[in-house]
N, C-alpha and C. Protein backbone atom coordinates (compact mmCIF):
# COMPACT_ATOMS: atom_id res chain seq x y z
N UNK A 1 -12.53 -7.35 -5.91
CA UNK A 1 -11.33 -6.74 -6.46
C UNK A 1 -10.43 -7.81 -7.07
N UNK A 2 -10.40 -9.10 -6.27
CA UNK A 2 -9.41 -9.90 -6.75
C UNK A 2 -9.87 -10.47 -8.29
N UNK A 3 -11.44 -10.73 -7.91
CA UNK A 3 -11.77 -11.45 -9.48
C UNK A 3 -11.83 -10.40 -10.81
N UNK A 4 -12.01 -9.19 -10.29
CA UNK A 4 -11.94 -8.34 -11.52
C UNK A 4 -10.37 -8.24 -12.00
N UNK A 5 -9.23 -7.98 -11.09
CA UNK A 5 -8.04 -8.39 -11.78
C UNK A 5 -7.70 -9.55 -12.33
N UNK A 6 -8.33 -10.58 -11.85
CA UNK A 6 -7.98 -11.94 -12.63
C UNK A 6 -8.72 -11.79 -13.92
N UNK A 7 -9.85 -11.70 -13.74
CA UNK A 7 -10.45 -11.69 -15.11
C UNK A 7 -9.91 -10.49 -15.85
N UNK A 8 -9.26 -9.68 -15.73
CA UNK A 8 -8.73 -8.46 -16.39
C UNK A 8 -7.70 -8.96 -17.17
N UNK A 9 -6.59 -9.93 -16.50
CA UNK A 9 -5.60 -10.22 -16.50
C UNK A 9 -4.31 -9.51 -16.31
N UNK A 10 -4.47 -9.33 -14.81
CA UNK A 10 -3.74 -8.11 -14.38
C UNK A 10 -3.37 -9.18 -13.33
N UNK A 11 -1.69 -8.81 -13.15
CA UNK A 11 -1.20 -9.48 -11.72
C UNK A 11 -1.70 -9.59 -10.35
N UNK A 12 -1.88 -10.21 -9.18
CA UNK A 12 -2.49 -10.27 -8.10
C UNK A 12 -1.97 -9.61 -7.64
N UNK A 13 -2.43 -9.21 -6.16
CA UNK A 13 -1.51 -8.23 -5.35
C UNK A 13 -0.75 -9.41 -4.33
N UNK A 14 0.97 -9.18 -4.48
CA UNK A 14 1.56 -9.67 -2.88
C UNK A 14 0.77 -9.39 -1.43
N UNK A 15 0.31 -8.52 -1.17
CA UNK A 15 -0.30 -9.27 -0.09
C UNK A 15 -2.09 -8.02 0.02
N UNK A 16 -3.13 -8.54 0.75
CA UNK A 16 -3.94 -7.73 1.29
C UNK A 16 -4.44 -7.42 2.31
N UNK A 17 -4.63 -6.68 2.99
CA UNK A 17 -4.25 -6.10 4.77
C UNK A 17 -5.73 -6.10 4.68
N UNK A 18 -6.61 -5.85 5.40
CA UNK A 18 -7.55 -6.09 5.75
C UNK A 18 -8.06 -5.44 6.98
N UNK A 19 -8.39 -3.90 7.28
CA UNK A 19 -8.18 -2.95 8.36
C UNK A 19 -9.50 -2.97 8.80
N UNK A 20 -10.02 -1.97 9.79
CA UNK A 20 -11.20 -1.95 10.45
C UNK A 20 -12.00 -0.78 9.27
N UNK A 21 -11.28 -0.23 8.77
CA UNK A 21 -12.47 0.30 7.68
C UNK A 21 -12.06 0.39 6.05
N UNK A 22 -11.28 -0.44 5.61
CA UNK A 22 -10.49 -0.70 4.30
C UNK A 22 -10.15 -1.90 3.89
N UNK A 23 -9.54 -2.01 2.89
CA UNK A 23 -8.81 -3.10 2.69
C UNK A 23 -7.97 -2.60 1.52
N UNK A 24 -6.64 -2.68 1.60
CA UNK A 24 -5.05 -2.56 1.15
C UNK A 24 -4.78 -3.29 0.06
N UNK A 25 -4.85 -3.52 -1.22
CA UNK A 25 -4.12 -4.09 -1.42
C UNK A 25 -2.84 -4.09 -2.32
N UNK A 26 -1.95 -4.80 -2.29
CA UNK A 26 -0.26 -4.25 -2.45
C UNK A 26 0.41 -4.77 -3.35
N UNK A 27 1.24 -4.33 -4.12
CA UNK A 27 2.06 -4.99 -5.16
C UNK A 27 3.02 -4.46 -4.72
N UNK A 28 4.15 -5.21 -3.84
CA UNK A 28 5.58 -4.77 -3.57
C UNK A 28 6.47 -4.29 -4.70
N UNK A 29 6.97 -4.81 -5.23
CA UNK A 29 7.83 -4.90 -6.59
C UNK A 29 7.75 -3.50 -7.19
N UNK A 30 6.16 -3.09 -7.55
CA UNK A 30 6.12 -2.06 -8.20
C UNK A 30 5.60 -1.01 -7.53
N UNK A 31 5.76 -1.13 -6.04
CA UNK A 31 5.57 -0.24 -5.14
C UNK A 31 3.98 0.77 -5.70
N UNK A 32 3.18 0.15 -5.93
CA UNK A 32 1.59 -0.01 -6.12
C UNK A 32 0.50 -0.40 -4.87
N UNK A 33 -0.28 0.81 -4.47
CA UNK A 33 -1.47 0.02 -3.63
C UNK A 33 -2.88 0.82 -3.80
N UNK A 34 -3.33 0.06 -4.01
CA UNK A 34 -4.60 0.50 -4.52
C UNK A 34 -5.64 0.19 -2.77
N UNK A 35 -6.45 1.01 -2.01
CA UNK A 35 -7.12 1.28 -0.93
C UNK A 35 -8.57 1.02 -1.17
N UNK A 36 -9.05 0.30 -0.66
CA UNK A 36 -10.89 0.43 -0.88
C UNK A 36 -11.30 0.65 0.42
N UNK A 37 -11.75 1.77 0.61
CA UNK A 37 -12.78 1.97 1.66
C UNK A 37 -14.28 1.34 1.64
N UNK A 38 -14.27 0.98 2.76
CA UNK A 38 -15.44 0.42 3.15
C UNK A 38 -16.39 1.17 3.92
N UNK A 39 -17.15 1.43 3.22
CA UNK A 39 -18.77 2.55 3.80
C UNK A 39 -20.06 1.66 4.28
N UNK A 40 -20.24 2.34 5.34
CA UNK A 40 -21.55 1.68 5.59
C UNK A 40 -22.40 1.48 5.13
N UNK A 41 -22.45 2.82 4.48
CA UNK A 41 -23.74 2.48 3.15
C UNK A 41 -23.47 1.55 2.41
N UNK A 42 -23.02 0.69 2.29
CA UNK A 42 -23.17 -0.21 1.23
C UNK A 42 -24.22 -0.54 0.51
N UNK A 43 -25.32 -1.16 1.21
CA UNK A 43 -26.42 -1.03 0.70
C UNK A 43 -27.03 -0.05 -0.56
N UNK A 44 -26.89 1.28 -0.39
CA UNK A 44 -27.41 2.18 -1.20
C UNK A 44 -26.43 1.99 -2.37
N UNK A 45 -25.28 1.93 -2.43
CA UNK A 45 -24.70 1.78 -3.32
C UNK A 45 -25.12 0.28 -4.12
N UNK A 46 -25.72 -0.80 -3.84
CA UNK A 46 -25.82 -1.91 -4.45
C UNK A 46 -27.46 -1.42 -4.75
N UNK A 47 -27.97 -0.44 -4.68
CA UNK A 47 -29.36 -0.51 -5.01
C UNK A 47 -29.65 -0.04 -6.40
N UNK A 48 -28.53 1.47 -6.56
CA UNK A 48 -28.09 1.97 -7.59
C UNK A 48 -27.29 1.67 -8.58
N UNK A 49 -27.08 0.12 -8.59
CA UNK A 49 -26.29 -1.01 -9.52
C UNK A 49 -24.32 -0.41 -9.37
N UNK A 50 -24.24 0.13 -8.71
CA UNK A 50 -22.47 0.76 -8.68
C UNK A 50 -22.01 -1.05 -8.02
N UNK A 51 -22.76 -2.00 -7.81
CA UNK A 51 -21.75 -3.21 -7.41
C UNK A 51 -22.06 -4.25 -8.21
N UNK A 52 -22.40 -4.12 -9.37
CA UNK A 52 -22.80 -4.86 -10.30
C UNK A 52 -21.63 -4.80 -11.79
N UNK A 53 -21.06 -5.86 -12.35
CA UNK A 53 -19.85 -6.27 -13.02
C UNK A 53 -20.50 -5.85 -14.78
N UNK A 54 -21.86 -5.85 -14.90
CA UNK A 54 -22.05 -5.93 -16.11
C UNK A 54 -21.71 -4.68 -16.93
N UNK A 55 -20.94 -4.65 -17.85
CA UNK A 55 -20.52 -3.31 -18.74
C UNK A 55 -19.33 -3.41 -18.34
N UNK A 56 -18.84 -3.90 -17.53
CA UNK A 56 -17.16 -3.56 -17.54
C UNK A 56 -15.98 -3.81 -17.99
N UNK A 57 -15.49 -3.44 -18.87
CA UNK A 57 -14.44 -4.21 -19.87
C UNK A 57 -12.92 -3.22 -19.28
N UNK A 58 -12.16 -4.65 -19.66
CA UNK A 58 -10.50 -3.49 -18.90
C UNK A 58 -9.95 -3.00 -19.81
C-alpha cells in the first residue's frame, strides 16, 4: 500500500495501526482512512494475479 502511494504520488498516511486482522491506514488532517483486511486466503488471491502491480496506472 505504501509503495503504490509513493509511486502514485499521493501523500503518506500519518500513521498505520496494524490490528490482528487489518491494517489502518490514516491521514489525520483530512480525516481519511483507508482499511485492508487481511484474509487468509491470501494465497488464492496471489495465484489469480489480484497481487501483482503490472497494469496499474493512478
Amino acid at each position: 500500500m505504501l509503495a503504490l502511494l509513493e509511486d502514485s504520488g499521493l501523500p503518506l498516511p500519518d500513521e498505520v495501526q496494524h490490528g490482528t486482522d487489518c491494517v489502518r491506514f490514516l491521514w489525520l488532517d483530512r480525516r481519511v482512512a483507508v482499511v485492508v483486511e487481511l484474509d487468509e486466503e491470501f494465497e488464492a488471491a496471489d495465484a489469480n494475479g489480484a497481487n501483482t502491480r503490472e497494469g496499474i496506472t493512478a
